[in-house]
C-alpha atoms as a PDB file:
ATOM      1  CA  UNK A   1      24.081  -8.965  -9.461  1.00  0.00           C
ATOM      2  CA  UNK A   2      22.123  -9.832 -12.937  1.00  0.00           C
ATOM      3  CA  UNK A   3      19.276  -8.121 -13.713  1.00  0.00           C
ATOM      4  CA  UNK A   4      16.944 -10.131 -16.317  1.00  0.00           C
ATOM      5  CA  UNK A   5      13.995  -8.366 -17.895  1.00  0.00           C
ATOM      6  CA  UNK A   6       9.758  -8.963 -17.675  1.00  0.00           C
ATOM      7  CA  UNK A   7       7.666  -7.595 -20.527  1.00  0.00           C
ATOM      8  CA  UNK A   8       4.341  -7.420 -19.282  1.00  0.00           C
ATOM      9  CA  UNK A   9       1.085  -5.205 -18.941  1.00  0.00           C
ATOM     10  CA  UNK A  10       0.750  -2.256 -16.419  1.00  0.00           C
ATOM     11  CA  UNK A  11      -2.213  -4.076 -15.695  1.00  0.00           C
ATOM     12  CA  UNK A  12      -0.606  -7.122 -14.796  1.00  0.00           C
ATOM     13  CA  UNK A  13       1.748  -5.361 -12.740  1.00  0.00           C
ATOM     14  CA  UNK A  14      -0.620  -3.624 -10.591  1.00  0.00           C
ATOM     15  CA  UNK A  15      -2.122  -6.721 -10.018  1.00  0.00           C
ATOM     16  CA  UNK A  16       0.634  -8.787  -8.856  1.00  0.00           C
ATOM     17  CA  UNK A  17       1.409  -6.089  -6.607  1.00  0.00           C
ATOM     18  CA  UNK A  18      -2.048  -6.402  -4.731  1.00  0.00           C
ATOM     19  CA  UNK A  19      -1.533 -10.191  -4.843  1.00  0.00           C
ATOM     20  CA  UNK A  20       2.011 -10.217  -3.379  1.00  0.00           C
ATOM     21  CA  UNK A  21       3.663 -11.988  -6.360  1.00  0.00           C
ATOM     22  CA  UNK A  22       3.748 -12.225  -9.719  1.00  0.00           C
ATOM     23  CA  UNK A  23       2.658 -15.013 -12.297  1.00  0.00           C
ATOM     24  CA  UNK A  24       2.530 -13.518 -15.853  1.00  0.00           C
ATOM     25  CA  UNK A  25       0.455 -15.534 -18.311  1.00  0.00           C
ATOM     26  CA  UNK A  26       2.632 -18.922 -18.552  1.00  0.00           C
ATOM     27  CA  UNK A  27       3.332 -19.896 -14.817  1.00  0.00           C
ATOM     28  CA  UNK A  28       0.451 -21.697 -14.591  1.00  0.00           C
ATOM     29  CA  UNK A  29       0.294 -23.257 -18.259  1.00  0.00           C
ATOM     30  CA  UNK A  30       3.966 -23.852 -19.049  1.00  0.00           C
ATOM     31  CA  UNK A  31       5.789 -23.848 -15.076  1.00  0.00           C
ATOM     32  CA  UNK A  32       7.761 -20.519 -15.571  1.00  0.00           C
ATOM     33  CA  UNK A  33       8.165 -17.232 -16.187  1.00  0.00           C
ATOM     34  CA  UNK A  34       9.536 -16.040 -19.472  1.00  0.00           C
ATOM     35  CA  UNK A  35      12.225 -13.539 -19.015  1.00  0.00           C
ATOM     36  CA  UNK A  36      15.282 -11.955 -21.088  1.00  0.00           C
ATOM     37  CA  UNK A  37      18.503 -10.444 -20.741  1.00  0.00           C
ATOM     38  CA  UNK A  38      19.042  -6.955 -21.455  1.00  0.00           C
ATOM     39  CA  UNK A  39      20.502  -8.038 -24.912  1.00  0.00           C
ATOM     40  CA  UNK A  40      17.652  -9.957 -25.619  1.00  0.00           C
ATOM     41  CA  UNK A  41      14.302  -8.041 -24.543  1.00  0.00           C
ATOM     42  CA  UNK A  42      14.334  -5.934 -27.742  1.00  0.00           C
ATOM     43  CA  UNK A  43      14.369  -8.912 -29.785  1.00  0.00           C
ATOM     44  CA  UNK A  44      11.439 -11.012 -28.358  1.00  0.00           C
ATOM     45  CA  UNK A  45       9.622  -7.479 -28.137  1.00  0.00           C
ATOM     46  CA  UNK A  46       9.756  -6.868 -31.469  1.00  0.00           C
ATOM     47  CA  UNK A  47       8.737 -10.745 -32.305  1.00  0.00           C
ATOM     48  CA  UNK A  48       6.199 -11.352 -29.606  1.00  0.00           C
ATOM     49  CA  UNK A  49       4.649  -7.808 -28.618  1.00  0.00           C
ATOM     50  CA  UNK A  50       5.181  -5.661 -31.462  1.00  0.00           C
ATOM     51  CA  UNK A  51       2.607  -2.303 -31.609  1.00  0.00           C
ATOM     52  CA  UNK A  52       1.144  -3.569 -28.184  1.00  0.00           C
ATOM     53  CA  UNK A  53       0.694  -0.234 -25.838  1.00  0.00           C
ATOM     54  CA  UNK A  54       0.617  -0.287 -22.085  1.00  0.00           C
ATOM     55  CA  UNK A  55       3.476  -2.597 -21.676  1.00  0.00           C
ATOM     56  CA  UNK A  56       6.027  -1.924 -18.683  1.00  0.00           C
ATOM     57  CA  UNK A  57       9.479  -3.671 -18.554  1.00  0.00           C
ATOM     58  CA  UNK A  58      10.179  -5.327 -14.617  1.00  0.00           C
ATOM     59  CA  UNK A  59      13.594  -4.948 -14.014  1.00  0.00           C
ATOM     60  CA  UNK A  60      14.507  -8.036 -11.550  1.00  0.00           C
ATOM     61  CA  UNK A  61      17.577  -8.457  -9.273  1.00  0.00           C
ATOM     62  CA  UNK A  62      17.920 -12.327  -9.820  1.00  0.00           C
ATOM     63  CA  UNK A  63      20.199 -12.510  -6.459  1.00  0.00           C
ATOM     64  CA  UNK A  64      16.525 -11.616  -4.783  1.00  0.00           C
ATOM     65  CA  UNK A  65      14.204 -13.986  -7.262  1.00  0.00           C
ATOM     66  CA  UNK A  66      13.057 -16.578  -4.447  1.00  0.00           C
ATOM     67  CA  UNK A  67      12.424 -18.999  -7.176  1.00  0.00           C
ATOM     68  CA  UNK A  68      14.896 -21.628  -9.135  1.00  0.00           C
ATOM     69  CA  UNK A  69      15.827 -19.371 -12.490  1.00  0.00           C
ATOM     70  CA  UNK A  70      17.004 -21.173 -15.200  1.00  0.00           C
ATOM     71  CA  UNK A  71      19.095 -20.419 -18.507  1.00  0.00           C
ATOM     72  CA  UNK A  72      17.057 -22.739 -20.908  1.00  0.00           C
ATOM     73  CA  UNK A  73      16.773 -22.833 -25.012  1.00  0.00           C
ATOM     74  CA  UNK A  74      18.033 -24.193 -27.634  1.00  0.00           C
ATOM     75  CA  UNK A  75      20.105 -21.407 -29.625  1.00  0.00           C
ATOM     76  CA  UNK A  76      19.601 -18.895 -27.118  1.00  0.00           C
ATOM     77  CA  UNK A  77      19.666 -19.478 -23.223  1.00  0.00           C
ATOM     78  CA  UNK A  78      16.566 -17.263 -21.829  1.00  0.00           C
ATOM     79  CA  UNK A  79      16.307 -16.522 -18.013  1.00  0.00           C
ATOM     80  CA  UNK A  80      13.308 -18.489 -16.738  1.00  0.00           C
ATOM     81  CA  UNK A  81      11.868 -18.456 -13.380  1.00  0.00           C
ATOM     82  CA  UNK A  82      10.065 -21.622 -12.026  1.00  0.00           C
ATOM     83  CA  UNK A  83       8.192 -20.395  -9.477  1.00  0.00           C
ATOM     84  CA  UNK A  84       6.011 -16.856  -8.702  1.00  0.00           C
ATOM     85  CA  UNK A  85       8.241 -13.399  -8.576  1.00  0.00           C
ATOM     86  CA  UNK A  86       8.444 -12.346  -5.437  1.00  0.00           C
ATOM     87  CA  UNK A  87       7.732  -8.543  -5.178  1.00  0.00           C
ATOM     88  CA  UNK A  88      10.861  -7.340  -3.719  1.00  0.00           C
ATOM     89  CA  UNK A  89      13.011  -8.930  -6.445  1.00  0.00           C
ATOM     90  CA  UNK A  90      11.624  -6.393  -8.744  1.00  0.00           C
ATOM     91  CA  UNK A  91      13.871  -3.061  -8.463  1.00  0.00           C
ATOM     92  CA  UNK A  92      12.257  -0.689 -11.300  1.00  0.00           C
ATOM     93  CA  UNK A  93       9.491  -0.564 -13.706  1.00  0.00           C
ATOM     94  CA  UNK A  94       9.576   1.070 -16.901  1.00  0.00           C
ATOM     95  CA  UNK A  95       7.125   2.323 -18.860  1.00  0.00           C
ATOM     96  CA  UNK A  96       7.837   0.260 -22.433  1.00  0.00           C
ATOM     97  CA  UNK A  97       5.469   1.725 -25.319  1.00  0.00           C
ATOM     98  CA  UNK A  98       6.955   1.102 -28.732  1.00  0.00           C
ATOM     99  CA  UNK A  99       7.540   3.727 -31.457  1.00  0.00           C
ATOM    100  CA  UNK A 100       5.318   4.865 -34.418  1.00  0.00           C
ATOM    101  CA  UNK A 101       6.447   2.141 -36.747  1.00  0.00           C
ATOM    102  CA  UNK A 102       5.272  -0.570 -33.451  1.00  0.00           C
ATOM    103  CA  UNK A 103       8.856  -1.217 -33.092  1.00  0.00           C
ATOM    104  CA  UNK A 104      10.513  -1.298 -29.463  1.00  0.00           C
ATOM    105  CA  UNK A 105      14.014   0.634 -28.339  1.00  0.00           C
ATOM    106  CA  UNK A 106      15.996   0.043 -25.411  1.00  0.00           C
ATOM    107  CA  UNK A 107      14.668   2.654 -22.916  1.00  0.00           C
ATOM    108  CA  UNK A 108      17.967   4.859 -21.965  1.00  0.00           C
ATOM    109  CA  UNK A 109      17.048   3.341 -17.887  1.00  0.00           C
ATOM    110  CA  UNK A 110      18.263  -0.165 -19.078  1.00  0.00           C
ATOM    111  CA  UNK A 111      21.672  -1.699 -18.833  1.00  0.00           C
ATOM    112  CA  UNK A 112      22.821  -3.389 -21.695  1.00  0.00           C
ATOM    113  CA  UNK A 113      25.562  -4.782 -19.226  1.00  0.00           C
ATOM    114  CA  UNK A 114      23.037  -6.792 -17.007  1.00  0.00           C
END
């Protein structure tokens, strides 16, 4: 089992839930899902999300993603999933809120492994 991370909104979460599946802000204008790896989520949160509250971290079973995932980039190979998130591929969600200086931290829940 890999797990591969989501940063998104709470708001977008509850959302998806009502709607079955999930399509984050780039299914529809790129043709996937941008994920991470444990090892990476800190660093795109810090580049792409930094000081942004309400933000929740969807920890994903890949074995369960319906979708094709691919490992795509060109110095670093980020999970992406081509396709909307099914639901029940999503084990836990974790609150992600950064610190004072609008920096992000591993929450102690997360798996450096997966």
């Amino acid at each position: 089992m890999v797990i591969i991370l989501i940063i998104t909104t709470g708001k977008q979460w509850e959302q998806a839930k009502k709607m079955g599946a999930y399509r984050g802000d780039t299914l529809d204008t790129e043709g996937f899902i941008h994920c991470s790896t444990p090892r990476q989520v800190i660093g795109v949160a810090n580049s792409l999300f930094k000081a942004q509250r309400g933000l929740v971290l969807l920890c994903i079973e890949s074995d369960r993603v319906k979708a094709e995932i691919r490992y795509e980039g060109t110095k670093e190979h980020y999970p992406h999933i081509y396709g909307p998130l099914n639901i029940d591929a999503v084990t836990k969600v974790v609150d992600f809120e950064p610190n004072q200086d609008g920096r992000f931290h591993l929450p102690k829940d997360i798996d450096v492994i997966g």
